[in-house]
N, C-alpha and C. Protein backbone atom coordinates (compact mmCIF):
# COMPACT_ATOMS: atom_id res chain seq x y z
N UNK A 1 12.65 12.93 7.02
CA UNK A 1 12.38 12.42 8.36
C UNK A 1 11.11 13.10 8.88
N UNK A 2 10.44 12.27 9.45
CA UNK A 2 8.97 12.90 9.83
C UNK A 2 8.98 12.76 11.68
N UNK A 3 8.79 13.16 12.09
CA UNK A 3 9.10 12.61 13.53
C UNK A 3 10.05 11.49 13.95
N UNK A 4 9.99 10.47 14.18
CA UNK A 4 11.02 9.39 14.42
C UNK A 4 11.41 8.50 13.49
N UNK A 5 10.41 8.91 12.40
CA UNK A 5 10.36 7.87 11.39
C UNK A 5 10.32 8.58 9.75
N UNK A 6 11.17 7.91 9.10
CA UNK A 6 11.46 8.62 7.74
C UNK A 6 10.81 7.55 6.80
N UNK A 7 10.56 8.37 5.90
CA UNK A 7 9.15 7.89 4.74
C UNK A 7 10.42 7.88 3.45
N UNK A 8 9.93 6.88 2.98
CA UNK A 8 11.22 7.10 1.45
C UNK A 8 10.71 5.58 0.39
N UNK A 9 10.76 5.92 -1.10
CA UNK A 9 10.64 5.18 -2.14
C UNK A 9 11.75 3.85 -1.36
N UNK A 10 10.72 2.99 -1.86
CA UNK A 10 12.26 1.49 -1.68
C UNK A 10 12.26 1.62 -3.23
N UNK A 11 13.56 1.61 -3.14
CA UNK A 11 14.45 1.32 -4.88
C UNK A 11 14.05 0.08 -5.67
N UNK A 12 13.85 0.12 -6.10
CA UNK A 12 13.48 -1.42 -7.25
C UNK A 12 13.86 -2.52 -6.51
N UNK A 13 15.11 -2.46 -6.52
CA UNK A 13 16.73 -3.62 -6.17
C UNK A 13 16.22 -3.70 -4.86
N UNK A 14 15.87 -3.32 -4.12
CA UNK A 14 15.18 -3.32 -2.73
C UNK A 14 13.85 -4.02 -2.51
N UNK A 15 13.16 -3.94 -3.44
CA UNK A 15 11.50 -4.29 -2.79
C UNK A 15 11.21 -5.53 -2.23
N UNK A 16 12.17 -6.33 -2.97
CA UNK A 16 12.29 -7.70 -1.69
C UNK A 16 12.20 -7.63 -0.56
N UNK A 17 12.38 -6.30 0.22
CA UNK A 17 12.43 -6.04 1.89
C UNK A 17 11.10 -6.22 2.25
N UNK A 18 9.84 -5.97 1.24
CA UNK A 18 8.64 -5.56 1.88
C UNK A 18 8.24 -7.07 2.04
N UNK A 19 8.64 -7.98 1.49
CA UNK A 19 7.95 -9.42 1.46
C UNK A 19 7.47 -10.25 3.06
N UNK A 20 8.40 -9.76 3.94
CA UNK A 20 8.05 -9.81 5.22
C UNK A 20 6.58 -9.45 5.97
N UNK A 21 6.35 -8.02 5.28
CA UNK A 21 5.12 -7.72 6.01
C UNK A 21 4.01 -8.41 5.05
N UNK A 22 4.34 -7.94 3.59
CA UNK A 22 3.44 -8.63 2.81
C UNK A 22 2.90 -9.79 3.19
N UNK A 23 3.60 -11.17 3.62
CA UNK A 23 3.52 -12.11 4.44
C UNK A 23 2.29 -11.91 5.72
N UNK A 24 2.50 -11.07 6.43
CA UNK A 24 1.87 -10.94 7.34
C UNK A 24 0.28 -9.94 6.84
N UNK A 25 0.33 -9.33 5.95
CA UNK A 25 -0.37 -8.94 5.36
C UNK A 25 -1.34 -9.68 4.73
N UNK A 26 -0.71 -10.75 4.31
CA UNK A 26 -2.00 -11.99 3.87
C UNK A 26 -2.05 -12.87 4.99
N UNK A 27 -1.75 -12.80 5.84
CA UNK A 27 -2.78 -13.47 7.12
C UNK A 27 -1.27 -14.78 6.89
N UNK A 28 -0.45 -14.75 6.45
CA UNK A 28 0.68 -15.99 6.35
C UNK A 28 -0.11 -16.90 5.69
N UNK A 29 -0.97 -16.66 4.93
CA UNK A 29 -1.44 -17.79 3.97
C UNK A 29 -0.57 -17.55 2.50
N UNK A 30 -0.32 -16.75 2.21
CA UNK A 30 0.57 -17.05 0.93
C UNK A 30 1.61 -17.27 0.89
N UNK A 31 2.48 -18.42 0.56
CA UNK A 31 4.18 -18.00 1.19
C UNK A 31 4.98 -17.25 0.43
N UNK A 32 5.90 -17.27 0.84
CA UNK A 32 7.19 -16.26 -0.10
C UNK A 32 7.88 -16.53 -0.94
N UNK A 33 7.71 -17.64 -1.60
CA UNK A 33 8.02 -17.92 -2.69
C UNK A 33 6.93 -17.11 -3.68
N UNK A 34 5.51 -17.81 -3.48
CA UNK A 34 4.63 -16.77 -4.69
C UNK A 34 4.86 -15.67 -4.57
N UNK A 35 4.69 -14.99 -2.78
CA UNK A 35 4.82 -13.40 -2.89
C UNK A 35 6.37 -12.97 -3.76
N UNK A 36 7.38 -13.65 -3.46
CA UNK A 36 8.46 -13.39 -4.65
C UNK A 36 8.14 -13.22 -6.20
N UNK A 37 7.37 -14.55 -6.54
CA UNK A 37 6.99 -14.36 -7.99
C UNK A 37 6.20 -13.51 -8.45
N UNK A 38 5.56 -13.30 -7.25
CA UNK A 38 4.02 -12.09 -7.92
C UNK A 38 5.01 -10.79 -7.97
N UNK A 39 5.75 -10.55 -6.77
CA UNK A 39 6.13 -8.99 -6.76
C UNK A 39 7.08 -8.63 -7.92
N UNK A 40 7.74 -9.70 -8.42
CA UNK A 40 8.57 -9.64 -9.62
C UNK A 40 7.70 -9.35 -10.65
N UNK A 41 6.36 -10.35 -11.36
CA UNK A 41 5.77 -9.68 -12.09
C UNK A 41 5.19 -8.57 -11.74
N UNK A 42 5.20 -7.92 -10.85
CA UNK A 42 4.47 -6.69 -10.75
C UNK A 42 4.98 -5.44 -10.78
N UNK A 43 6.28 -5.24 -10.56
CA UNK A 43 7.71 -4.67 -10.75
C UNK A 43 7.40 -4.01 -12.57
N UNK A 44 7.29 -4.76 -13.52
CA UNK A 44 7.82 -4.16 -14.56
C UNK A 44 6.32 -3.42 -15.23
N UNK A 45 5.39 -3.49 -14.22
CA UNK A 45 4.04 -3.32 -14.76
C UNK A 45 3.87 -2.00 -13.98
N UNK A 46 4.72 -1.51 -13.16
CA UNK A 46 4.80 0.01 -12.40
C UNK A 46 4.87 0.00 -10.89
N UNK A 47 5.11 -0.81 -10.55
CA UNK A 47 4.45 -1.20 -9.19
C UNK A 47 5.59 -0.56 -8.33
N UNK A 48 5.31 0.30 -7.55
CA UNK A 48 6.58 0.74 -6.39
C UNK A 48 5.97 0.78 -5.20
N UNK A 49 7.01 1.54 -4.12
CA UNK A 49 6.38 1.36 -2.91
C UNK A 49 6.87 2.00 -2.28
N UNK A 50 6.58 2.63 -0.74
CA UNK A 50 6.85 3.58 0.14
C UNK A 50 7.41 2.61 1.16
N UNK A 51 8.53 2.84 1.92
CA UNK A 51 9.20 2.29 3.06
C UNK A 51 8.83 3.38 4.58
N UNK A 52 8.17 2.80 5.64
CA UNK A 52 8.31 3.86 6.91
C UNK A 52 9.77 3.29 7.48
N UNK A 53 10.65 3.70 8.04
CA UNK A 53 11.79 2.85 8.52
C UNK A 53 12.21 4.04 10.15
N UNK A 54 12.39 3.12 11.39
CA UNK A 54 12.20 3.69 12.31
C UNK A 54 14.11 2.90 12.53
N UNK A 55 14.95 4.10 12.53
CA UNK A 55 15.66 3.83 12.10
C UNK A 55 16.43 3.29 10.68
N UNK A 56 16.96 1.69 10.75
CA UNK A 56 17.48 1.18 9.54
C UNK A 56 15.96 -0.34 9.18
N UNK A 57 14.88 -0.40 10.62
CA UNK A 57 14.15 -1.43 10.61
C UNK A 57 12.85 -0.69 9.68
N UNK A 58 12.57 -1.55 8.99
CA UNK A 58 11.17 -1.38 7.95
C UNK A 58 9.99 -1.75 8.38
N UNK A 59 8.99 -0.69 9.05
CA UNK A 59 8.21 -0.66 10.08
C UNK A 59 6.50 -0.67 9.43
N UNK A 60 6.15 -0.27 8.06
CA UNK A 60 5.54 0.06 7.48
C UNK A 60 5.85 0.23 5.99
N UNK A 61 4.85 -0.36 5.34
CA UNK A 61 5.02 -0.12 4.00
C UNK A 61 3.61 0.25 3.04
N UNK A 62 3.57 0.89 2.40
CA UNK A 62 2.61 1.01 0.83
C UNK A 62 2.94 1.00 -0.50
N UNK A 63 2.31 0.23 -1.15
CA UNK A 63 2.78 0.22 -2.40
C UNK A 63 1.96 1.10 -2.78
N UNK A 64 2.49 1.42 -4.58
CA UNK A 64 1.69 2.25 -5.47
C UNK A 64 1.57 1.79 -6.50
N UNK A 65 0.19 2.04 -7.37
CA UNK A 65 -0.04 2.26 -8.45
C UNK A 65 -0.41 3.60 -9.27
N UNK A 66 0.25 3.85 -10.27
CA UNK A 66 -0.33 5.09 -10.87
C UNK A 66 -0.84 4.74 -12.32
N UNK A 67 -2.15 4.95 -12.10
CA UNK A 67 -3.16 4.11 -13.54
C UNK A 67 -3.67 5.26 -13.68
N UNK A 68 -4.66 5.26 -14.92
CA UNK A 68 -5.53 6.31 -15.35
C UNK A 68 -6.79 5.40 -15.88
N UNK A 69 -7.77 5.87 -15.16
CA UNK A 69 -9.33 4.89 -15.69
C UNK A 69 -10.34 5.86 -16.40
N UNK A 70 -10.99 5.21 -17.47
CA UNK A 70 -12.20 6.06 -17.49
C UNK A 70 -12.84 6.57 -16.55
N UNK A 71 -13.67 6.47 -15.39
CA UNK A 71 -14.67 7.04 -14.06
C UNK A 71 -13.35 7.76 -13.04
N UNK A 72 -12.00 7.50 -13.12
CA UNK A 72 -11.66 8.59 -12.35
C UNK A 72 -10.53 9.28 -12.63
N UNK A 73 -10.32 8.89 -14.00
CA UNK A 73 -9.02 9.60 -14.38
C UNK A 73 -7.63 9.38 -13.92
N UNK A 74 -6.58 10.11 -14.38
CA UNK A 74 -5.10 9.76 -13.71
C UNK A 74 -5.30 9.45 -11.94
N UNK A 75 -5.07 8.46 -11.20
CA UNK A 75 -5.24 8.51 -9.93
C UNK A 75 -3.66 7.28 -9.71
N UNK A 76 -3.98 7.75 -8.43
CA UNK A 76 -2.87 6.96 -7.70
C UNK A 76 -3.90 5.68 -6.53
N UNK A 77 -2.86 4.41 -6.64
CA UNK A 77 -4.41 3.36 -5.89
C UNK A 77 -3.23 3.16 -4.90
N UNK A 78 -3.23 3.42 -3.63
CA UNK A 78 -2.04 2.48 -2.66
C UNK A 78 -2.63 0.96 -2.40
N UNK A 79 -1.75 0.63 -2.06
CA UNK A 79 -1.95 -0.93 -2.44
C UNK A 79 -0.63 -1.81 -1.53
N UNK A 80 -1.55 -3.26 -1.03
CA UNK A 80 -0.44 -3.98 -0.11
C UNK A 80 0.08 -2.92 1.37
N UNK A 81 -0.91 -2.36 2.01
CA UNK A 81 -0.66 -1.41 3.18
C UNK A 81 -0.58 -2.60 3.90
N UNK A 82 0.59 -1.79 4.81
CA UNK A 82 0.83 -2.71 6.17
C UNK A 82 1.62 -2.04 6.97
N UNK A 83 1.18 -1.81 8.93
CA UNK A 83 2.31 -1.59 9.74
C UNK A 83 2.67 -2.59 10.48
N UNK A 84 3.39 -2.69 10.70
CA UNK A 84 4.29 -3.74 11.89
C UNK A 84 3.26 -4.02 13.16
N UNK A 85 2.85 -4.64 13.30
CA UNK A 85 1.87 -4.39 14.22
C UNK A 85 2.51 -4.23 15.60
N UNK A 86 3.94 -4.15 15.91
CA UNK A 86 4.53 -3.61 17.03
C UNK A 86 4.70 -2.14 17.01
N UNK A 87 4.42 -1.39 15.58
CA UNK A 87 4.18 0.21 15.82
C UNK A 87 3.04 0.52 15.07
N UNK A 88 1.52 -0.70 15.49
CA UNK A 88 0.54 -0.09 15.09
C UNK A 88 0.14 0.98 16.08
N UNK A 89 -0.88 1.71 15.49
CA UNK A 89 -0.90 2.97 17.07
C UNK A 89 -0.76 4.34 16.72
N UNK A 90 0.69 4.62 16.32
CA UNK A 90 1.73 5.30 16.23
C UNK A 90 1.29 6.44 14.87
N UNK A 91 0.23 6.61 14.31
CA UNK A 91 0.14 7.42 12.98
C UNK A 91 0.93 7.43 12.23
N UNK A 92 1.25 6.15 12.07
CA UNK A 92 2.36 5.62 10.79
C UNK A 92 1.43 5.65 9.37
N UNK A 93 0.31 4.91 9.74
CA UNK A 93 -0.41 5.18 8.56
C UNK A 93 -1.48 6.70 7.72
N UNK A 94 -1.28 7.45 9.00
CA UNK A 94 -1.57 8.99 8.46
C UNK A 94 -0.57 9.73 7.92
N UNK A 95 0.86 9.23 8.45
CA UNK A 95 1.99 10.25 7.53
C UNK A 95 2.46 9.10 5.72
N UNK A 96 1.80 8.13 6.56
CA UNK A 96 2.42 7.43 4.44
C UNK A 96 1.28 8.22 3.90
N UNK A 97 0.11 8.04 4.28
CA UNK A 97 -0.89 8.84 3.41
C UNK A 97 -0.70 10.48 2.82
N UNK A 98 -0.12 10.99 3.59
CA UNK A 98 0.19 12.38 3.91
C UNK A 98 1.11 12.72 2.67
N UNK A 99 2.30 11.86 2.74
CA UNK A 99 3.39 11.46 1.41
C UNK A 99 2.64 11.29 0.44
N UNK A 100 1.83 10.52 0.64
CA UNK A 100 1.17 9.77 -1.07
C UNK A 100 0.26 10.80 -1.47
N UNK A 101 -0.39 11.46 -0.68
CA UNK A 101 -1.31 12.61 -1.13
C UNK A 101 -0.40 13.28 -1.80
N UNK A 102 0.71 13.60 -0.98
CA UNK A 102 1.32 15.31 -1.72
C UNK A 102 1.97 14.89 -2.59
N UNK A 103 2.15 13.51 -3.20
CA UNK A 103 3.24 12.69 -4.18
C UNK A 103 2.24 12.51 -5.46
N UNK A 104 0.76 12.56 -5.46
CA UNK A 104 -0.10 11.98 -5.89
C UNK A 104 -0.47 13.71 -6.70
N UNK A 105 -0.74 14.67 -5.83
CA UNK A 105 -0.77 16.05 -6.15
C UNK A 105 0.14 16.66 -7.43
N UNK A 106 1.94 16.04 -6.77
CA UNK A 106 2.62 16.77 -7.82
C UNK A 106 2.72 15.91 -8.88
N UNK A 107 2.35 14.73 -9.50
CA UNK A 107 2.02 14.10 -10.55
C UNK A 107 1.38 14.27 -11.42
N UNK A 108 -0.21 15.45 -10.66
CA UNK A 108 -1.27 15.23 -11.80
C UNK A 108 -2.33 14.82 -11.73
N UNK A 109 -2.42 13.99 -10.04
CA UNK A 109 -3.70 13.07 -10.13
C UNK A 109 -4.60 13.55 -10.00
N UNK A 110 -6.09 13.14 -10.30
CA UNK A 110 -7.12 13.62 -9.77
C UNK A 110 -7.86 13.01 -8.93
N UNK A 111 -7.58 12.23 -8.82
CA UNK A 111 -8.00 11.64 -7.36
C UNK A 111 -7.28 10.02 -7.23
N UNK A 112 -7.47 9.30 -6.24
CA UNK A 112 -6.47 8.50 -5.32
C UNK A 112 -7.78 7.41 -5.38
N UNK A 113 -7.40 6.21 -5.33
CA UNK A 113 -8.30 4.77 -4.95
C UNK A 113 -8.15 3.74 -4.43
N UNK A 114 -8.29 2.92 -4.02
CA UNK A 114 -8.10 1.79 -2.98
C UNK A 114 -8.92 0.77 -3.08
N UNK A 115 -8.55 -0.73 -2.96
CA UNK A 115 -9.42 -1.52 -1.94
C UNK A 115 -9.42 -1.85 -0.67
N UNK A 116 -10.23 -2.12 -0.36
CA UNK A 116 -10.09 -2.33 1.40
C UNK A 116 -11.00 -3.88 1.45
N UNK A 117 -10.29 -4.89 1.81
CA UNK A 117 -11.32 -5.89 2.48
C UNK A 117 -12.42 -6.01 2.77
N UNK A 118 -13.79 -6.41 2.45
CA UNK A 118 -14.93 -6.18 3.05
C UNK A 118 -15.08 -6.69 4.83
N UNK A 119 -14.28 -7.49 5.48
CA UNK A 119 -14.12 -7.92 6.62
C UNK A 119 -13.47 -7.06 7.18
N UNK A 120 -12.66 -5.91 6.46
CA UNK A 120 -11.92 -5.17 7.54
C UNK A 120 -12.35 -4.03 7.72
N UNK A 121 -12.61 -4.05 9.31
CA UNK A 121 -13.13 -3.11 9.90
C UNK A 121 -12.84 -1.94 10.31
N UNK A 122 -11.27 -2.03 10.51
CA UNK A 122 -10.96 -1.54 11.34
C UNK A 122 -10.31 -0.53 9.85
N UNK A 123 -9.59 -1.12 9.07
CA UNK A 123 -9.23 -0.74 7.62
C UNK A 123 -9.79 0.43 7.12
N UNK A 124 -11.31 0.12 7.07
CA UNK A 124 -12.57 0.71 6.36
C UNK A 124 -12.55 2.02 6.78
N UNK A 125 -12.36 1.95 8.65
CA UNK A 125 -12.28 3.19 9.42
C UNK A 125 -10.99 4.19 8.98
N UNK A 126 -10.28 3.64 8.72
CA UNK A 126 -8.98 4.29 8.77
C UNK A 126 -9.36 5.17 7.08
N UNK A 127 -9.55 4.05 6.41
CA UNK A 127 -9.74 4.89 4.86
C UNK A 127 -10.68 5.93 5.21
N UNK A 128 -11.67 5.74 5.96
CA UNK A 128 -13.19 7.07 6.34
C UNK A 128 -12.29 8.36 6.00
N UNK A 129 -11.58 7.91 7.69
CA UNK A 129 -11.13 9.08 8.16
C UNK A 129 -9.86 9.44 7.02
N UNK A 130 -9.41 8.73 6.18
CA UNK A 130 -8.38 9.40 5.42
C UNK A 130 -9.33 10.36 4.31
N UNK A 131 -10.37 10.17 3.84
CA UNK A 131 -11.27 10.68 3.29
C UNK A 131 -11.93 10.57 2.05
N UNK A 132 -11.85 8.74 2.17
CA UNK A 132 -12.36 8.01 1.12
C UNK A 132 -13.45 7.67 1.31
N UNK A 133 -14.13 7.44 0.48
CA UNK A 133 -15.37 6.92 0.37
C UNK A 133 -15.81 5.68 -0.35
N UNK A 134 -16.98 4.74 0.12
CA UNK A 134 -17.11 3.67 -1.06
C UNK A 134 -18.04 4.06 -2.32
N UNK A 135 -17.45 3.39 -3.28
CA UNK A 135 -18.30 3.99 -4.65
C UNK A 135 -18.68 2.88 -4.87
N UNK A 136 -18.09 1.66 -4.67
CA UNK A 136 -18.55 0.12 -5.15
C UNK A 136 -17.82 -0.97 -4.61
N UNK A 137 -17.75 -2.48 -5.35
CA UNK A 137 -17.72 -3.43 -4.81
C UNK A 137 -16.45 -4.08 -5.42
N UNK A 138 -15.44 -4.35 -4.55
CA UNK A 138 -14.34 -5.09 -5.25
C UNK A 138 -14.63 -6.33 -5.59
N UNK A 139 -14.66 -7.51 -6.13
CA UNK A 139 -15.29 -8.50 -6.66
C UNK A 139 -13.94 -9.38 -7.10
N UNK A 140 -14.39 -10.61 -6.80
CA UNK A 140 -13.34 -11.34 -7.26
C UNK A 140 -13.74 -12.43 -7.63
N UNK A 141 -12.97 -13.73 -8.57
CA UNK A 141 -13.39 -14.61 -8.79
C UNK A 141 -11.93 -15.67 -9.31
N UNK A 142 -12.38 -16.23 -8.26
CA UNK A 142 -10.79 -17.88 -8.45
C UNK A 142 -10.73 -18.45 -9.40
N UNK A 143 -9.84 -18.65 -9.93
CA UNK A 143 -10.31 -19.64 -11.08
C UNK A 143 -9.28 -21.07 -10.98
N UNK A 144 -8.72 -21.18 -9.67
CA UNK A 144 -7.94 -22.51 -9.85
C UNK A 144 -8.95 -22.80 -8.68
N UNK A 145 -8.65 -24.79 -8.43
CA UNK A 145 -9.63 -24.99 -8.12
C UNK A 145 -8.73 -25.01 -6.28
């Protein structure tokens, strides 16, 4: 428990809970059926995630990856961040970080990575101040039409 709000792994059998924010996380353009199918394939490929829960309600979430790359070695990437935007504000997203640092520490990592939206502004700020930096360009390319 961290102040009002307790930080904890969602269990496998659980991660269906996060699909809500995820939802809101893509702007409600993807529905929940794909976000179902994607998070299932992504499940057996390592994929977990951090629950904030203010009370028994799921207020905040981060997922994780723990990869190892050539340019930065064993790192941890959070991934799919989102708060409730009824307890944005609140330094919900400085204590998941706080977890994932010291979770990221006793693993091994050597350093931590992210993408952030190039439109998000406000995002970009938050990673600053968490104490990331940009090294390059996330890039993407569609291939359905």
């Amino acid at each position: 428990m961290i102040g009002e709000f307790n930080i904890k792994w969602i269990p496998e059998e659980n991660l269906s809970s996060i699909l809500p924010l995820a939802f809101v996380l893509n702007n409600k353009k993807v529905s929940m059926d794909i976000l179902h199918q994607r998070l299932a394939a992504m499940i057996p490929m390592g994929y977990k995630c951090i629950g904030v829960y203010d009370q028994e309600r799921l207020v905040g979430i981060c997922g994780v990856w723990e990869l190892n790359k050539l340019y930065a070695g064993k790192h941890l990437e959070p991934d799919n961040v989102i708060i409730d935007p009824e307890y944005q504000g609140k330094k919900i997203g400085d204590l998941m970080m706080s977890f994932l640092t010291d979770y990221a520490k006793s693993i091994g990592c050597e350093t931590m990575e992210l993408n952030c939206y190039a439109n998000n502004n406000r995002g970009k700020q938050f990673w600053e101040n968490q104490g990331y930096e940009a090294l390059g360009f996330h890039m993407i390319k569609r291939l359905k039409p």
